[in-house]
C-alpha atoms as a PDB file:
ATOM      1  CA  UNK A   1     -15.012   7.927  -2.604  1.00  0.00           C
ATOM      2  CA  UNK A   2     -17.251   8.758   0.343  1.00  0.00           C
ATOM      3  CA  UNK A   3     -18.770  12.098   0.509  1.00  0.00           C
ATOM      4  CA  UNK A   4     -20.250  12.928   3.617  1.00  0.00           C
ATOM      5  CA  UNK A   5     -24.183  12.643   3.976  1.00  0.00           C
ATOM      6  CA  UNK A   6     -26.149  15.805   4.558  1.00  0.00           C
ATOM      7  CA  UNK A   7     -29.189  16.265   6.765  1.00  0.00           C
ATOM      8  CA  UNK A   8     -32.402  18.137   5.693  1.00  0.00           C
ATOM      9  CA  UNK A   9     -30.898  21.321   6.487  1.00  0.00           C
ATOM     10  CA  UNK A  10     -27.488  20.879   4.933  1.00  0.00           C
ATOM     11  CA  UNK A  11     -24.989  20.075   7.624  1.00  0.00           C
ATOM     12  CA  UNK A  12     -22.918  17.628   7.824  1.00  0.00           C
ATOM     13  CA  UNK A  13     -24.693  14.462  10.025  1.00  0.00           C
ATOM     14  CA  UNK A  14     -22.570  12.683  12.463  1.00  0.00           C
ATOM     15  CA  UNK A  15     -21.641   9.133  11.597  1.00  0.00           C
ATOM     16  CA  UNK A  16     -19.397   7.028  13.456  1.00  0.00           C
ATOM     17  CA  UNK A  17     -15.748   5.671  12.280  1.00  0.00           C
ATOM     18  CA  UNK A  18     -17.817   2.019  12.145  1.00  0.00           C
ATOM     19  CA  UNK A  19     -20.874   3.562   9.902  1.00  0.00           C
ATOM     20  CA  UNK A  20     -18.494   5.282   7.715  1.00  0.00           C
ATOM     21  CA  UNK A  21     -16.126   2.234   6.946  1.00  0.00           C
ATOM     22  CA  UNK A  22     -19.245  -0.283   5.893  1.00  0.00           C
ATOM     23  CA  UNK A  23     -20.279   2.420   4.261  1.00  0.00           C
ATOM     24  CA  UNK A  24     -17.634   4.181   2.309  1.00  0.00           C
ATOM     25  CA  UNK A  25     -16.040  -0.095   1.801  1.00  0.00           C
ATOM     26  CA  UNK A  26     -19.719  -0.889  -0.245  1.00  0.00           C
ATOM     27  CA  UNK A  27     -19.535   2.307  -2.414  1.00  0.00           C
ATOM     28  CA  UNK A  28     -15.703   1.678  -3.640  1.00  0.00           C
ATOM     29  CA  UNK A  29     -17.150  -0.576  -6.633  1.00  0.00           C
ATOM     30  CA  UNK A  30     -14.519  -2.729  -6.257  1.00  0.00           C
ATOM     31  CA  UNK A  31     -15.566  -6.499  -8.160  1.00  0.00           C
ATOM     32  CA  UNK A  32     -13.543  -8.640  -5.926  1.00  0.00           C
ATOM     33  CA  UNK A  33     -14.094  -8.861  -2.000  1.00  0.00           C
ATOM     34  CA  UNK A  34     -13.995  -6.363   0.718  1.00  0.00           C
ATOM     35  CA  UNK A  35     -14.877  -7.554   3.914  1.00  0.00           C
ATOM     36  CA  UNK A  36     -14.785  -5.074   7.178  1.00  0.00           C
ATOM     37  CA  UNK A  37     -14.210  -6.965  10.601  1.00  0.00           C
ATOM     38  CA  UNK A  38     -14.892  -5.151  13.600  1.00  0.00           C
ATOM     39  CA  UNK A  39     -13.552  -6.692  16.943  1.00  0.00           C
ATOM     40  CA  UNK A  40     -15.482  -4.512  19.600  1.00  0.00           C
ATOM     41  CA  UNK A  41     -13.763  -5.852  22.006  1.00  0.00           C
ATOM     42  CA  UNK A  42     -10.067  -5.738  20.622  1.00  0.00           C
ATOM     43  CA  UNK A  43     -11.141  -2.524  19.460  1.00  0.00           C
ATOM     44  CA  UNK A  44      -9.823  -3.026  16.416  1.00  0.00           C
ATOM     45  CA  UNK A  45     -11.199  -3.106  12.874  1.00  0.00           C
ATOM     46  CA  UNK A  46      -9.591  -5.338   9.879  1.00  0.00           C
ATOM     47  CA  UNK A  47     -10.623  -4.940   6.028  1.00  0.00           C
ATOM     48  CA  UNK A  48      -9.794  -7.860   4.258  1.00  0.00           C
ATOM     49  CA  UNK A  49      -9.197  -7.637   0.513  1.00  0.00           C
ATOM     50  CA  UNK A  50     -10.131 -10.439  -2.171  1.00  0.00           C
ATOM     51  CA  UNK A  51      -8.806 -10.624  -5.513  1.00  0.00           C
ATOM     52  CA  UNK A  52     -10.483 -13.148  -7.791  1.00  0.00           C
ATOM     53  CA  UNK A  53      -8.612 -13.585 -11.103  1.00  0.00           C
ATOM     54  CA  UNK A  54      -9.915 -16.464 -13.803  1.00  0.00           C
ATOM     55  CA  UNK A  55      -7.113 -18.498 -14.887  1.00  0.00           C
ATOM     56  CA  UNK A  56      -7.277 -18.869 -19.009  1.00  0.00           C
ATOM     57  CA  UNK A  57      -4.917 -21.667 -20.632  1.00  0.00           C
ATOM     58  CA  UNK A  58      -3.144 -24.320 -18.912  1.00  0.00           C
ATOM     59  CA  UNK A  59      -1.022 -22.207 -16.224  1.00  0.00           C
ATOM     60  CA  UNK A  60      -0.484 -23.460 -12.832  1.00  0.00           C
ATOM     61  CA  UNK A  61       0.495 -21.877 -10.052  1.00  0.00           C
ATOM     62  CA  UNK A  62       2.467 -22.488  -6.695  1.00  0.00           C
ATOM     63  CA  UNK A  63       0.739 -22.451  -4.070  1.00  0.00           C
ATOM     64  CA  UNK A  64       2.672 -21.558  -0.410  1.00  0.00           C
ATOM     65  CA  UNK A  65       3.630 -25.115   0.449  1.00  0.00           C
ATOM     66  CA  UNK A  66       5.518 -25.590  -2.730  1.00  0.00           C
ATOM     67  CA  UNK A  67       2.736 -27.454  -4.303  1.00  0.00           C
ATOM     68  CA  UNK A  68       1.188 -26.809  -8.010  1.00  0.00           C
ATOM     69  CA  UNK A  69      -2.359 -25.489  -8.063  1.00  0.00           C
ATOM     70  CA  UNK A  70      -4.640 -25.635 -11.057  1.00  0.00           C
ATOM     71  CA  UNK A  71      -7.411 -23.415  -8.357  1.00  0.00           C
ATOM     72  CA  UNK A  72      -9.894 -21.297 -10.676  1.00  0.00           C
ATOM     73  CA  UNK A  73     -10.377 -18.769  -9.847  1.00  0.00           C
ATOM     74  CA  UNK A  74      -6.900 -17.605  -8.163  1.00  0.00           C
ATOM     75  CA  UNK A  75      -7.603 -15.893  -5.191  1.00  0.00           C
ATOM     76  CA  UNK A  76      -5.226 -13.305  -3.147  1.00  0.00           C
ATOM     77  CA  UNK A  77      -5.806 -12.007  -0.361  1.00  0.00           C
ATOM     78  CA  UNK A  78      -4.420  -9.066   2.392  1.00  0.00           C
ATOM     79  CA  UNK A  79      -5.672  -7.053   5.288  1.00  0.00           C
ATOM     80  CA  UNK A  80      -5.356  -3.599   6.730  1.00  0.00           C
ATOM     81  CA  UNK A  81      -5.565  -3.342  10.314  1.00  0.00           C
ATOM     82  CA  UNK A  82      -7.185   0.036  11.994  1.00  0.00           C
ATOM     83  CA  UNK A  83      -5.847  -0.219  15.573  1.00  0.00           C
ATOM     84  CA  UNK A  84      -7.196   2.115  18.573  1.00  0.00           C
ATOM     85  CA  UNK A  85      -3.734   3.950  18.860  1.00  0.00           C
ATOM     86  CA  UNK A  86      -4.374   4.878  22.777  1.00  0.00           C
ATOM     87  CA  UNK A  87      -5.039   1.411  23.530  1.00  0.00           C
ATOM     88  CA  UNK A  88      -2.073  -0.607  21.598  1.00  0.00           C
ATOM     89  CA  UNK A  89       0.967   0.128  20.742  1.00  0.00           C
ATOM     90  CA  UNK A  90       2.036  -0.039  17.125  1.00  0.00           C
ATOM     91  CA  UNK A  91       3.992  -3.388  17.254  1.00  0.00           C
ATOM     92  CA  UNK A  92       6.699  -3.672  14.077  1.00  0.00           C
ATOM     93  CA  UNK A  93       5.809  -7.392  13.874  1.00  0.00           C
ATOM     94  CA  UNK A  94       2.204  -6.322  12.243  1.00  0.00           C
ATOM     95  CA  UNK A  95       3.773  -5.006   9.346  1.00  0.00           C
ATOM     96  CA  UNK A  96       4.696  -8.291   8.143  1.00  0.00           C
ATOM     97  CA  UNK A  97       1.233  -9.487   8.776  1.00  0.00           C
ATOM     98  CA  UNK A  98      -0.729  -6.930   6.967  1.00  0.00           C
ATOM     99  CA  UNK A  99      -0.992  -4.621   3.909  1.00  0.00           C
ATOM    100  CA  UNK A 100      -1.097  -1.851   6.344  1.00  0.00           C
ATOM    101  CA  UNK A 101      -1.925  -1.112  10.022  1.00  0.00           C
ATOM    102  CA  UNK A 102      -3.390   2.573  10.611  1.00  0.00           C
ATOM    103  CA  UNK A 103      -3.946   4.101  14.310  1.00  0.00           C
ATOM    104  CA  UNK A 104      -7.535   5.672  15.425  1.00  0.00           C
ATOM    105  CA  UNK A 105      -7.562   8.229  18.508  1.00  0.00           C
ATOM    106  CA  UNK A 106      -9.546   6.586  21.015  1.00  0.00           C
ATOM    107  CA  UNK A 107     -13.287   7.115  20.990  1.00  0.00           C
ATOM    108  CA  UNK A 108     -12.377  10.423  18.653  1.00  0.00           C
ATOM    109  CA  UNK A 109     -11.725   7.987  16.077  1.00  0.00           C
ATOM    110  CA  UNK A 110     -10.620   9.487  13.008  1.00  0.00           C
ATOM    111  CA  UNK A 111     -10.751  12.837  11.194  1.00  0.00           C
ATOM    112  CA  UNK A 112     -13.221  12.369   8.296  1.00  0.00           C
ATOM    113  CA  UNK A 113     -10.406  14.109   6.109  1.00  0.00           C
ATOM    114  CA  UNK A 114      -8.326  10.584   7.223  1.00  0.00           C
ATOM    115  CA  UNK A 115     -11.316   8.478   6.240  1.00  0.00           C
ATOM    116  CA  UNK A 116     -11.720  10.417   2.785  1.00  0.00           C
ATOM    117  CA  UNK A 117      -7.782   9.761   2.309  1.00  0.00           C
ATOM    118  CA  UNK A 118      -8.270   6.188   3.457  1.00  0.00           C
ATOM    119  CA  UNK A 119     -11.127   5.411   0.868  1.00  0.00           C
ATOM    120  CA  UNK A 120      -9.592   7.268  -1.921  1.00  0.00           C
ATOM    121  CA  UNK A 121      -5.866   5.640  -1.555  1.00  0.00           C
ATOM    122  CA  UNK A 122      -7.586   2.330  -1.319  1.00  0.00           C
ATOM    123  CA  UNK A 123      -9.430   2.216  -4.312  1.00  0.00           C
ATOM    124  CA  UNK A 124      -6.126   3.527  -6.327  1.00  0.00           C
ATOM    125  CA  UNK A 125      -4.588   0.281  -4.728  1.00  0.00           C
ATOM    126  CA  UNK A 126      -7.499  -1.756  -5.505  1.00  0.00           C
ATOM    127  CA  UNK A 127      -6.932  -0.446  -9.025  1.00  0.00           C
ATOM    128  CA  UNK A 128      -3.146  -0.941  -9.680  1.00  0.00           C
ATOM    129  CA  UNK A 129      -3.444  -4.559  -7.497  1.00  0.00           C
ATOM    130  CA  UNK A 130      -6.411  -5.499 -10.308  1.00  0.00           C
ATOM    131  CA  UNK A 131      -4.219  -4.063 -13.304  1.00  0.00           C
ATOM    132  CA  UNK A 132      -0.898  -6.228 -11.590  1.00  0.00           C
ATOM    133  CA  UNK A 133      -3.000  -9.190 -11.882  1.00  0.00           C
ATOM    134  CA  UNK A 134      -4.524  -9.278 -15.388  1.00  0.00           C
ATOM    135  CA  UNK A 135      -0.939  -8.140 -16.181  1.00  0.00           C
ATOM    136  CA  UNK A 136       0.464 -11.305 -14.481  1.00  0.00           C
ATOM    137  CA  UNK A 137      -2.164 -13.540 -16.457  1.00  0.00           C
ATOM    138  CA  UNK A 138      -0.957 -12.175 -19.708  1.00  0.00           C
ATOM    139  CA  UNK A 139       3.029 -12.294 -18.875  1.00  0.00           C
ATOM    140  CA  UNK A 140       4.865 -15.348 -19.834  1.00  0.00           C
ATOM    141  CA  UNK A 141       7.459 -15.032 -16.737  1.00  0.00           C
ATOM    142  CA  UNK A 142       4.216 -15.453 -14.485  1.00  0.00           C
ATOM    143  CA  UNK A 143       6.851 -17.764 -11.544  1.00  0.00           C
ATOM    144  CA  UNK A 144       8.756 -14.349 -11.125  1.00  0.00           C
ATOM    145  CA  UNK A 145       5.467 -12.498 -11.401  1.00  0.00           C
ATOM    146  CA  UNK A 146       3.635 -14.448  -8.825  1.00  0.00           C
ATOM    147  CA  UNK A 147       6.519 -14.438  -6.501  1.00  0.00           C
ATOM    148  CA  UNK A 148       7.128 -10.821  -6.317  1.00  0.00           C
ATOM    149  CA  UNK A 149       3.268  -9.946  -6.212  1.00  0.00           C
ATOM    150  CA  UNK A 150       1.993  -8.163  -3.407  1.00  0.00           C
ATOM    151  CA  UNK A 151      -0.360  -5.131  -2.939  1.00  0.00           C
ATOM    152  CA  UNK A 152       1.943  -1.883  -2.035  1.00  0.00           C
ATOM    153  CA  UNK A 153       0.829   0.525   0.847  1.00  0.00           C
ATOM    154  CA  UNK A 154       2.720   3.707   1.039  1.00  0.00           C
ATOM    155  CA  UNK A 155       2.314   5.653   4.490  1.00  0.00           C
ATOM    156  CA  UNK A 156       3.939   8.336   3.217  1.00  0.00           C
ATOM    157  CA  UNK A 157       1.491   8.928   0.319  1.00  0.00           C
ATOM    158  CA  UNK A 158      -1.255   8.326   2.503  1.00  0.00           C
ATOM    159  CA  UNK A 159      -0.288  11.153   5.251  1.00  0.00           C
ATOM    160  CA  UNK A 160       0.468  13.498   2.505  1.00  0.00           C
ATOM    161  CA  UNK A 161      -3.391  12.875   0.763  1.00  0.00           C
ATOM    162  CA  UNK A 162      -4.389  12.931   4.639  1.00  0.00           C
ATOM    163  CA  UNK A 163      -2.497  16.420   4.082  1.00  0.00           C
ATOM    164  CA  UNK A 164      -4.102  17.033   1.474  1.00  0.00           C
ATOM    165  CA  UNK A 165      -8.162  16.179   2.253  1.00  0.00           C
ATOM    166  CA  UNK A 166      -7.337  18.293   6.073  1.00  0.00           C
ATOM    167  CA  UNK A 167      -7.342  21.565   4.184  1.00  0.00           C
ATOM    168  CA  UNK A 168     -11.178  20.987   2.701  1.00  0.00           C
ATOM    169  CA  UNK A 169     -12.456  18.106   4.919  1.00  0.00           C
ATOM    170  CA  UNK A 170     -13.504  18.641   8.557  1.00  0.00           C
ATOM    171  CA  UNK A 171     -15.517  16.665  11.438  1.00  0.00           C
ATOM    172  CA  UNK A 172     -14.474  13.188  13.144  1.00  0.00           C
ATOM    173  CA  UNK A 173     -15.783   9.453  12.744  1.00  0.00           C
ATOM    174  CA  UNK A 174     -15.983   9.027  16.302  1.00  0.00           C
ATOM    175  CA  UNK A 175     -15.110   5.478  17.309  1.00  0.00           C
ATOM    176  CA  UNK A 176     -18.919   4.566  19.054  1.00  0.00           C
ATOM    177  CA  UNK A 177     -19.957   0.859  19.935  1.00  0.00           C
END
């Protein structure tokens, strides 16, 4: 979890919504990949997620033409899209595309109390997305496993932690280029 960084007299220093996603992304500790995309000009920012699992034994896997894989390691991947919220409009369609897609305000960028709740929520579904996979590994109905896999983002959860980190958490992660 990110805590914010303190000057030499105690308050709070200002660090953009950019500064604060590379940086809170690196301290997570998470073993697979986490790679932070910003498209200045789409004003947009996308965190892709890597799992790496080692397959052990003789399992195979299908991959999404059909085909059997023997790949070591297995990889899976998603993305969360931020999204300036004043400059796009939410479009369903995303959802489909990625794990989640979370609006900024603008240049205000975020609360830091919504980047605390971001981190923190992420690294629980980092977690339970690890723990799914070394589950699916050991499971001898790994077809049904691998077909119903996916990481799970809950908005609702998220808002209420948002909720939550609002009532002890304050300053922005302005959105600066």
């Amino acid at each position: 979890m990110a805590h914010s960084q303190l000057d030499k007299d105690g308050e709070v220093m200002k660090q953009s919504l950019n500064e604060f996603l590379t940086t809170g992304l690196a301290n997570l500790g998470f073993d697979g990949g986490l790679d932070l995309l910003w498209d200045k000009d789409g004003h947009t920012f996308t965190v892709d997620i890597t799992f790496s699992i080692e397959q052990k034994g003789q399992h195979f896997l299908l991959d999404m033409t059909g085909d059997s894989s023997k790949e070591n390691p297995i990889e899976f991947v998603d993305t969360i899209l931020i999204y300036d919220g004043t400059k796009q409009n939410f479009k369903p369609a995303w959802s489909d595309d990625f794990l989640a897609c979370i609006a900024y305000n603008g240049k205000s960028g975020w609360e830091r109390a919504r980047g605390v709740a971001f981190l923190e929520y992420l690294k629980v579904i980092l977690l339970s997305g690890r723990e799914n996979l070394q589950h699916f590994l050991s499971n001898s109905d790994q077809l049904d496993f691998l077909l119903n896999f996916e990481l799970k983002w809950s908005e609702e959860t998220f808002e209420q932690l948002v909720r939550e980190k609002q009532k002890s958490i304050s300053g922005t992660l302005p959105y600066e280029v």
